[in-house]
PDB file of N, CA and C in Angstrom:
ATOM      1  N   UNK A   1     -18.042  64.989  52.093  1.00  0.00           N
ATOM      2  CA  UNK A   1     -17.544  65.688  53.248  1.00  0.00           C
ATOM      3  C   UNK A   1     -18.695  65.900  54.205  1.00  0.00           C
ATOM      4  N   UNK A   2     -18.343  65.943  55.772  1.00  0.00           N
ATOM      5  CA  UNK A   2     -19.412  66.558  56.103  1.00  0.00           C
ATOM      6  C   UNK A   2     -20.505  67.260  56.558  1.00  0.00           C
ATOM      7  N   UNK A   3     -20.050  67.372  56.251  1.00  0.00           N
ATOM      8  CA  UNK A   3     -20.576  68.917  56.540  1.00  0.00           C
ATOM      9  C   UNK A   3     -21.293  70.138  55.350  1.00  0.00           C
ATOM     10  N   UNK A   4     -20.951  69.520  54.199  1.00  0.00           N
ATOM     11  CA  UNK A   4     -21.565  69.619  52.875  1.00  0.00           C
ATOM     12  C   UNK A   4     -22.960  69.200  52.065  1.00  0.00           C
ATOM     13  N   UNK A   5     -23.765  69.689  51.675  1.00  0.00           N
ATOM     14  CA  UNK A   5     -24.923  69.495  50.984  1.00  0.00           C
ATOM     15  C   UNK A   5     -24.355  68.703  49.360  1.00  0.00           C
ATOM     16  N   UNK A   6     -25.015  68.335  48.995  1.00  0.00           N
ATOM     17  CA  UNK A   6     -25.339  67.802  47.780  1.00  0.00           C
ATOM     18  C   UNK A   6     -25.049  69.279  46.821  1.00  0.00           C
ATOM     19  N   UNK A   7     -25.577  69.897  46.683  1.00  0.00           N
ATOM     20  CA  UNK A   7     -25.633  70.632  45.574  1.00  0.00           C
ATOM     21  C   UNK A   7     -24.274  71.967  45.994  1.00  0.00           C
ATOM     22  N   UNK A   8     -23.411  71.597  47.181  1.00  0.00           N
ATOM     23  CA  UNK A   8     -22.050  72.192  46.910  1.00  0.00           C
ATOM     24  C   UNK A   8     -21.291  71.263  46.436  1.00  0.00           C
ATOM     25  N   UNK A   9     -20.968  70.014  46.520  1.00  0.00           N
ATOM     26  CA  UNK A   9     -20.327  68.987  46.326  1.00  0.00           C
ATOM     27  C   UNK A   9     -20.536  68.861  44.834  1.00  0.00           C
ATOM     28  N   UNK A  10     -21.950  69.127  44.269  1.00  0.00           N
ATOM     29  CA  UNK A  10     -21.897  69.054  42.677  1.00  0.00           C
ATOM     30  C   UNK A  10     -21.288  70.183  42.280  1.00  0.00           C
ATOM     31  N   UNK A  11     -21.552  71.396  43.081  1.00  0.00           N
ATOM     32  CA  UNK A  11     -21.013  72.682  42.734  1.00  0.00           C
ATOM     33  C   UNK A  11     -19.805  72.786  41.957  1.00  0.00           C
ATOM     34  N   UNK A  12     -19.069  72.523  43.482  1.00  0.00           N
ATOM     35  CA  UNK A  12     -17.379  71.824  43.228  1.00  0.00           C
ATOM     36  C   UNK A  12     -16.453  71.197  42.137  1.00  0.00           C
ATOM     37  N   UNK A  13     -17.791  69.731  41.810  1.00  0.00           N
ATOM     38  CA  UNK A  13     -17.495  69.119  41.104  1.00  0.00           C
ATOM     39  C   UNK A  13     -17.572  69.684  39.773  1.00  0.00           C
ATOM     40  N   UNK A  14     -18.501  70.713  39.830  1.00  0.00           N
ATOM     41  CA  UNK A  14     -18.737  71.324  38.117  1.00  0.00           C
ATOM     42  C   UNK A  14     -17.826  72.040  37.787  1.00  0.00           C
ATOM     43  N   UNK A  15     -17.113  73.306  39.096  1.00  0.00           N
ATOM     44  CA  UNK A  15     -15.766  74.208  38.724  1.00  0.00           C
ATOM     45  C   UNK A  15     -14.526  73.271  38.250  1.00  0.00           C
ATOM     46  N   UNK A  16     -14.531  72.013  38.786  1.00  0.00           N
ATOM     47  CA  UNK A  16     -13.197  71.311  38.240  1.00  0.00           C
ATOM     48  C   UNK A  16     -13.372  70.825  37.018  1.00  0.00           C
ATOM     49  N   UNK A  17     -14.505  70.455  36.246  1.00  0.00           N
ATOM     50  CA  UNK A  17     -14.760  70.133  35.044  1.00  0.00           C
ATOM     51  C   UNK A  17     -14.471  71.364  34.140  1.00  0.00           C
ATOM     52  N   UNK A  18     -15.410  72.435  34.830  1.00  0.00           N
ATOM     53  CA  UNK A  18     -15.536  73.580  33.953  1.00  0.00           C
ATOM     54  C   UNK A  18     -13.331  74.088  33.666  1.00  0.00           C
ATOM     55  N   UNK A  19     -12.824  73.921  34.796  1.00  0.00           N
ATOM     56  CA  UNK A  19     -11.860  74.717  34.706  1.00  0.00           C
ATOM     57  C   UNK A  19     -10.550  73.241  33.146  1.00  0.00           C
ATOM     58  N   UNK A  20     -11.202  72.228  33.746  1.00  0.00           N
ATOM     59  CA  UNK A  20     -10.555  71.444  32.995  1.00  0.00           C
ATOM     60  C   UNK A  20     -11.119  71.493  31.176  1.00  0.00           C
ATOM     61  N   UNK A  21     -12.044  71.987  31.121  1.00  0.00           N
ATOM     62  CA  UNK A  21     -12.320  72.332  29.404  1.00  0.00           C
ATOM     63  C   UNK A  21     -11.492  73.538  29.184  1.00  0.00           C
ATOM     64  N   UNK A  22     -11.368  74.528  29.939  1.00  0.00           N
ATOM     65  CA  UNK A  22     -10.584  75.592  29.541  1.00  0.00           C
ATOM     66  C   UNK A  22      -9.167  75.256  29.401  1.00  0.00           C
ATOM     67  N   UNK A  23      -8.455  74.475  30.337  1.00  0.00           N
ATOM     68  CA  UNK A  23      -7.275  74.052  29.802  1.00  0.00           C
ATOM     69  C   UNK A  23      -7.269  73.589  28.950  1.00  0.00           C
ATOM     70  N   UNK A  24      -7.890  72.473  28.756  1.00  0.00           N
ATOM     71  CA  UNK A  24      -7.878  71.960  27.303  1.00  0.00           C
ATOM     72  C   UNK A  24      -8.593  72.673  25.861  1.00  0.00           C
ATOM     73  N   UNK A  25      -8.837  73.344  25.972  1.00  0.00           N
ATOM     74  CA  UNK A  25      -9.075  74.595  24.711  1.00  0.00           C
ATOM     75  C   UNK A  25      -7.910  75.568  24.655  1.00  0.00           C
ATOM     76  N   UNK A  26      -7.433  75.964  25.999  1.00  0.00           N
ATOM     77  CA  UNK A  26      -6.269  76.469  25.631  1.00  0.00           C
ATOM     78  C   UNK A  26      -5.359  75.528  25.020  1.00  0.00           C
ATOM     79  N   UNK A  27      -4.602  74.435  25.512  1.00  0.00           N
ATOM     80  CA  UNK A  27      -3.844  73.620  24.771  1.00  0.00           C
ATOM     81  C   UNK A  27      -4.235  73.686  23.235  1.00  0.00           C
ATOM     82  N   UNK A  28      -5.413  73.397  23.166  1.00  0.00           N
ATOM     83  CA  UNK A  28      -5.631  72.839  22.119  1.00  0.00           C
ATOM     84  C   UNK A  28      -5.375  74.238  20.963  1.00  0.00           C
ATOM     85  N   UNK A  29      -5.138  75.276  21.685  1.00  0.00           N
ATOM     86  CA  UNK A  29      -4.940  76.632  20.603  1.00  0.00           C
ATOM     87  C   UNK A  29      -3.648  77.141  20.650  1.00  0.00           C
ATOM     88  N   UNK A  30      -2.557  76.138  21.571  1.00  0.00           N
ATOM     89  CA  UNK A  30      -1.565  76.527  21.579  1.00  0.00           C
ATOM     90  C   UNK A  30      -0.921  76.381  20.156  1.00  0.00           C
ATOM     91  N   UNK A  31       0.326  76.828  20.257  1.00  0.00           N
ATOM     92  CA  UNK A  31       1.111  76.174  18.471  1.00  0.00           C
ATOM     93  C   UNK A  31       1.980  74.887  18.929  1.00  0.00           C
ATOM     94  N   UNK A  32       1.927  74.151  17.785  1.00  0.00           N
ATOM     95  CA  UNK A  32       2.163  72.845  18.114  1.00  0.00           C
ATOM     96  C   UNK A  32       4.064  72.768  18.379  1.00  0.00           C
ATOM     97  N   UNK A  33       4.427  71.811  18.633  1.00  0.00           N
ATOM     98  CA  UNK A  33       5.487  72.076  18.902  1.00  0.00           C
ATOM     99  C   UNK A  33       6.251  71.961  17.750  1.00  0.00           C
ATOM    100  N   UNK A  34       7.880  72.620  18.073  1.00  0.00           N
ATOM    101  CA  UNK A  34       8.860  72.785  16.559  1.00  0.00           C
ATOM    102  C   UNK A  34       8.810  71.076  16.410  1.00  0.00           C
ATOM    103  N   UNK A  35       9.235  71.034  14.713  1.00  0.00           N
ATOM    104  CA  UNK A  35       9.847  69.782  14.250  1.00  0.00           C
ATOM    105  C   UNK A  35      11.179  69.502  14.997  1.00  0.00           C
ATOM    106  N   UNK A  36      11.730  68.482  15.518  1.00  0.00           N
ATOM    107  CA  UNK A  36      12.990  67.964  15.630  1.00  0.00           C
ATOM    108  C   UNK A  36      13.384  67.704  14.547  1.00  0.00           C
ATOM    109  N   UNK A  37      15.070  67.939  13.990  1.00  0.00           N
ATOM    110  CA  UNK A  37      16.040  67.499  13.367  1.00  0.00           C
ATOM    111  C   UNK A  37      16.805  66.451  13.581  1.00  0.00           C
ATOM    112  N   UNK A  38      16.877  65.621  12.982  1.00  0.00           N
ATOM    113  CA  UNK A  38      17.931  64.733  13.072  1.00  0.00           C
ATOM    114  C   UNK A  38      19.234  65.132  13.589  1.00  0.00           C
ATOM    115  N   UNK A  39      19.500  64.507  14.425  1.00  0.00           N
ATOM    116  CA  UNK A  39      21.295  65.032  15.296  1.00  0.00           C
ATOM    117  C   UNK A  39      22.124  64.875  14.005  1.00  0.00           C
ATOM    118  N   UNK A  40      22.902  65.765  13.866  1.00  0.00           N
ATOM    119  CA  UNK A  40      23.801  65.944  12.415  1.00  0.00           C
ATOM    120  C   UNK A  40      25.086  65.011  13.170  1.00  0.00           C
ATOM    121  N   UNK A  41      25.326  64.269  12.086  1.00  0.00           N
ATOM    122  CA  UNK A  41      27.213  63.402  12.322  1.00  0.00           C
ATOM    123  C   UNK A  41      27.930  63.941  11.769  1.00  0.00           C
ATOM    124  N   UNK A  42      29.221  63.593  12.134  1.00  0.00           N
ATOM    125  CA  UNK A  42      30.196  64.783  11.944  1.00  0.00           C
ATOM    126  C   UNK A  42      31.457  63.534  11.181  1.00  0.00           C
ATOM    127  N   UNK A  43      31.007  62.414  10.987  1.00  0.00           N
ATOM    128  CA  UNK A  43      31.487  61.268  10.556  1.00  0.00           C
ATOM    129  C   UNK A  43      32.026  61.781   8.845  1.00  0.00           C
ATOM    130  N   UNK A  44      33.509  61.898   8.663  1.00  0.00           N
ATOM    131  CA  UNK A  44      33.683  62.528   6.802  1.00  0.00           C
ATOM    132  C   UNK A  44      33.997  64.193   7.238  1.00  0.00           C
ATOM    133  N   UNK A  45      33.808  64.660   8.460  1.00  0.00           N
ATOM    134  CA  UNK A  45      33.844  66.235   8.141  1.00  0.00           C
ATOM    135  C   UNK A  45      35.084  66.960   8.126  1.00  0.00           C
ATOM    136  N   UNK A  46      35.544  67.326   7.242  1.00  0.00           N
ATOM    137  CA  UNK A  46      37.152  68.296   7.593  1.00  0.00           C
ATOM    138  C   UNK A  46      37.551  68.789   8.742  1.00  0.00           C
ATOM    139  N   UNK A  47      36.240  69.092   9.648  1.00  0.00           N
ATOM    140  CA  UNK A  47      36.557  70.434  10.914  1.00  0.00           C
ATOM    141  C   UNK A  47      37.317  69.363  11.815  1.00  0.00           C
ATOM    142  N   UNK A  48      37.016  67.868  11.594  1.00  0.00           N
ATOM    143  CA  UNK A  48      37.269  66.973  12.815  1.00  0.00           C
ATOM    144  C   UNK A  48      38.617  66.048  12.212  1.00  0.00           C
ATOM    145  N   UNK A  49      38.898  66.186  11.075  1.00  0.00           N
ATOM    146  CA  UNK A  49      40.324  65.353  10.697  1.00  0.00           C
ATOM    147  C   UNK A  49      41.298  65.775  11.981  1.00  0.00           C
ATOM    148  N   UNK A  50      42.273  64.717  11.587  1.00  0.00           N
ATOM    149  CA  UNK A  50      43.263  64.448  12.595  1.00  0.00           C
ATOM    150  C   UNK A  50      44.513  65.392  11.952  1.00  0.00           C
ATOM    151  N   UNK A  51      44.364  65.731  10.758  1.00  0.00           N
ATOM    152  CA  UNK A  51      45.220  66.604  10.530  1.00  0.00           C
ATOM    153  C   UNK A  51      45.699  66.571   8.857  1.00  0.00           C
ATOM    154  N   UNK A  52      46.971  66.663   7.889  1.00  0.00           N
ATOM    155  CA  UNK A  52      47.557  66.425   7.158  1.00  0.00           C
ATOM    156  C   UNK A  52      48.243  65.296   7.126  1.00  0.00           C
ATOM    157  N   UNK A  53      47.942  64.476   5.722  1.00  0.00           N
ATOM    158  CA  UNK A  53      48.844  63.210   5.575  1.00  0.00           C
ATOM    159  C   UNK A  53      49.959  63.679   5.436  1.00  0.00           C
ATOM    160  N   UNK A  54      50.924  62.668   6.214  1.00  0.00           N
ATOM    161  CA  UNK A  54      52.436  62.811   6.276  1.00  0.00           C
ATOM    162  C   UNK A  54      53.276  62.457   5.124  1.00  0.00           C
ATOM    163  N   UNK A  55      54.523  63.174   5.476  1.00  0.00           N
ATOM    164  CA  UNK A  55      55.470  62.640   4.091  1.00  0.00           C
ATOM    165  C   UNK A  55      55.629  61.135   3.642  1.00  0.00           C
ATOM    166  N   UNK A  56      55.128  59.664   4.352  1.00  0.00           N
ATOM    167  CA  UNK A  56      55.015  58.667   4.109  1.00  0.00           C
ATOM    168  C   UNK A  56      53.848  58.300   3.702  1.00  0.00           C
ATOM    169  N   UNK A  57      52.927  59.105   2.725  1.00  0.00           N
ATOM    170  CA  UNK A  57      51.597  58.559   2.475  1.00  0.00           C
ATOM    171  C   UNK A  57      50.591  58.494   3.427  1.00  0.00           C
ATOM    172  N   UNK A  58      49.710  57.842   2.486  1.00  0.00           N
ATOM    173  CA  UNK A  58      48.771  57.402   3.217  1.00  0.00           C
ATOM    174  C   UNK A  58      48.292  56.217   4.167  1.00  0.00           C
ATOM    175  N   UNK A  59      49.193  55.448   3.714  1.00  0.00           N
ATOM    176  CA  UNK A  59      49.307  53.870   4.598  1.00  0.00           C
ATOM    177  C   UNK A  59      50.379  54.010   5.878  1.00  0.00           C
ATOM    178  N   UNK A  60      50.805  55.308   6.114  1.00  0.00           N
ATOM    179  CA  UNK A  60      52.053  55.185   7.123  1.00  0.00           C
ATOM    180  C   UNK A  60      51.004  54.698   8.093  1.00  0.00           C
ATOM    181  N   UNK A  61      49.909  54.846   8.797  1.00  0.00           N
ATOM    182  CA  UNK A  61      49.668  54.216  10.014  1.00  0.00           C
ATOM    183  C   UNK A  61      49.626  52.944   9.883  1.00  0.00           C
ATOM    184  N   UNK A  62      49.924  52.680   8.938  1.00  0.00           N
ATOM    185  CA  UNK A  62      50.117  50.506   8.643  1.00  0.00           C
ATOM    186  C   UNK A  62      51.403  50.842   8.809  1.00  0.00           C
ATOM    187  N   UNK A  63      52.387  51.140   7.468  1.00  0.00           N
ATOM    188  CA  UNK A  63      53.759  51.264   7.840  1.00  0.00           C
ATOM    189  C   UNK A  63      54.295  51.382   8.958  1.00  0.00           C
ATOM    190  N   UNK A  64      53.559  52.010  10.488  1.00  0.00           N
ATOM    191  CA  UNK A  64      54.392  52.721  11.436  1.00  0.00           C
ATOM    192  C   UNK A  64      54.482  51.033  12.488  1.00  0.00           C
ATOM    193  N   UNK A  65      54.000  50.570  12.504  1.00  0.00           N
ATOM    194  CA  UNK A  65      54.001  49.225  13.190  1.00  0.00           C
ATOM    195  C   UNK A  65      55.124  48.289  12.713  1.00  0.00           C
ATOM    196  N   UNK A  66      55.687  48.269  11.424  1.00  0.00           N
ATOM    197  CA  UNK A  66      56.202  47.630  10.915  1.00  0.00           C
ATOM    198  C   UNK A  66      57.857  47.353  10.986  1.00  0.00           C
ATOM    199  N   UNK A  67      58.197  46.719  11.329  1.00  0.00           N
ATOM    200  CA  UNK A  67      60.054  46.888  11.071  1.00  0.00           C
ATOM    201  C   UNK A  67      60.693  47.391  10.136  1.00  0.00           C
ATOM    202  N   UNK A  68      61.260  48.413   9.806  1.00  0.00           N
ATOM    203  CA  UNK A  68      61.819  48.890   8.805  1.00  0.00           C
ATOM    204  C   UNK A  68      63.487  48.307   8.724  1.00  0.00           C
TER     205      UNK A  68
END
């Protein structure tokens, strides 16, 4: 810059270093982050059935296509 000496320009340059070790010591003392879980499937679960098998078994959704 200019209008600046040498030894503000290092000045400068030393507060942005200096301020950048302190962030990074803080980080570095933060707590690390939680574990992620696996997204749970809901693939087999009772809460999501379609309901009660009907009085025609269990194959009625084959049967229901069929000509009777």
């Amino acid at each position: 810059m200019k209008g600046e000496s040498k030894s503000d320009a290092w000045r400068r340059r030393r507060d942005e270093e200096d301020a950048a070790v302190v962030l990074a010591m803080l980080a570095g003392l933060s707590a690390p982050p939680a574990p992620v879980s696996a997204p749970s499937t809901f693939w087999g679960s009772p809460a999501f059935a379609l309901g009660p098998v009907g009085s025609q078994g269990r194959d009625a959704w084959w049967a229901s296509g069929l000509p009777r």
